[in-house]
Protein backbone atom coordinates (compact mmCIF):
# COMPACT_ATOMS: atom_id res chain seq x y z
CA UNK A 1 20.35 13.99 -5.17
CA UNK A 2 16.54 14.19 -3.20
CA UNK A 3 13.76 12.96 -4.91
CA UNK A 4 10.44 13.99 -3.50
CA UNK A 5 7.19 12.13 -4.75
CA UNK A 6 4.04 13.63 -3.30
CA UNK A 7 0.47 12.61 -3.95
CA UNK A 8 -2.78 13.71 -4.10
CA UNK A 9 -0.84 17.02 -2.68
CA UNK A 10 -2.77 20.19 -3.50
CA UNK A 11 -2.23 23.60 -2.16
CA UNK A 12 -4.23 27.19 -1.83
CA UNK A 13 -1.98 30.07 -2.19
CA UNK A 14 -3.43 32.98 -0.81
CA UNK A 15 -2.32 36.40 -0.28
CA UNK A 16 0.88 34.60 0.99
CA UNK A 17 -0.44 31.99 2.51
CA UNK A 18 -0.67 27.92 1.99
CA UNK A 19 -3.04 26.45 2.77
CA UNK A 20 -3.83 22.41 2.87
CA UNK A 21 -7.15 21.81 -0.15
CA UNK A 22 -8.96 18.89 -0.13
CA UNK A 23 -8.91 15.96 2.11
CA UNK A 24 -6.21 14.54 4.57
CA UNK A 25 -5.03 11.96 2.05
CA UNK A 26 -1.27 12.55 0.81
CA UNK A 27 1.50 10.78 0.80
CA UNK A 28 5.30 11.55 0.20
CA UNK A 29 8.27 9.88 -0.15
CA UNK A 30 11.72 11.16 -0.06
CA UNK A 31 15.20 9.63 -1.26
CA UNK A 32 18.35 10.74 -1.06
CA UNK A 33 21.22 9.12 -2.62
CA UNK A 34 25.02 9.85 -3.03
CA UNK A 35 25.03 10.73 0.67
CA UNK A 36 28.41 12.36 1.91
CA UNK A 37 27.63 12.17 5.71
CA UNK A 38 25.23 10.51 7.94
CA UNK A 39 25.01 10.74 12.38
CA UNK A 40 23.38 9.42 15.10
CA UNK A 41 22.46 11.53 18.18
CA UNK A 42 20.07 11.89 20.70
CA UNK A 43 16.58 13.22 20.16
CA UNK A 44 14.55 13.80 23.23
CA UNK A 45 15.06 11.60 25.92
CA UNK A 46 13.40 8.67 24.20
CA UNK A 47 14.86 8.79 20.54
CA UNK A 48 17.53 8.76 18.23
CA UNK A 49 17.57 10.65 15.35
CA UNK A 50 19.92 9.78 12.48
CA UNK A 51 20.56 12.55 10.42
CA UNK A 52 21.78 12.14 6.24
CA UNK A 53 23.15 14.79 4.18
CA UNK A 54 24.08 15.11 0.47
CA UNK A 55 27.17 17.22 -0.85
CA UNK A 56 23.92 19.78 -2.13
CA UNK A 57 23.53 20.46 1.36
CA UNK A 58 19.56 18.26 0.68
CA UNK A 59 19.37 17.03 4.54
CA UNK A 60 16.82 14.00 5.72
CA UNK A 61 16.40 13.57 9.27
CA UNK A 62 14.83 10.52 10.81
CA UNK A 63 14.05 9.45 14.23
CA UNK A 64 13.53 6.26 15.83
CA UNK A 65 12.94 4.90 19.03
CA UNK A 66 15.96 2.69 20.19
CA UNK A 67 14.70 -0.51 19.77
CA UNK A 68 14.22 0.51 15.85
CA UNK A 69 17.52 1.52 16.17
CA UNK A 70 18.62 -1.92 17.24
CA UNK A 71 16.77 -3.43 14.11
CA UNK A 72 18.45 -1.24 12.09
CA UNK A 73 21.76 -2.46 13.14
CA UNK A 74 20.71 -6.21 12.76
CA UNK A 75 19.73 -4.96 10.19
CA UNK A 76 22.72 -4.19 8.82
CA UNK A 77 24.77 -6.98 10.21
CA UNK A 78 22.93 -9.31 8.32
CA UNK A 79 24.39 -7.80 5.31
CA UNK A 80 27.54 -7.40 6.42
CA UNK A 81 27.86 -11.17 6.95
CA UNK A 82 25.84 -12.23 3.91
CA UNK A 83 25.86 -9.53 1.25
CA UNK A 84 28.44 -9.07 -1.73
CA UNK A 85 27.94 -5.32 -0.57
CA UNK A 86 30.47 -5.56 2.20
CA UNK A 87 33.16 -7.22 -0.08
């Protein structure tokens, strides 16, 4: 399932077209849960991207520069060793 939450987010349609209306102050977030796969692979020469897909074919890709990567997988460690998660 994606949720999208966008604010302050308003749009001209015109003749086909969208356009941005008012000023440069939205925000979104995105979630996806119930995710049935998830990579890692190179982006560029100086990123990662990590890539998470739902069985609705929703897709969120994310990329991060390796030393966020690295965080991420301390991260993760951390849980592994003290979370009732990883039972």
């Amino acid at each position: 399932m994606l949720a999208l939450t966008l604010e302050e987010f308003m749009v001209e349609l015109n003749d086909g077209a969208i356009k941005n209306v008012g000023p440069n102050n939205k925000a979104a977030t995105v979630k996806l849960f119930d995710v049935d796969s998830a990579e890692a692979r190179e982006f560029g020469d100086k990123r990662v991207k990590l890539v998470f897909e739902d069985e609705d074919d929703n897709e969120i890709q994310v990329s991060l520069f390796p030393e966020d990567v690295r965080s991420l997988v301390d991260d993760i460690e951390s849980l592994e060793e003290d979370s009732p998660v990883f039972e």
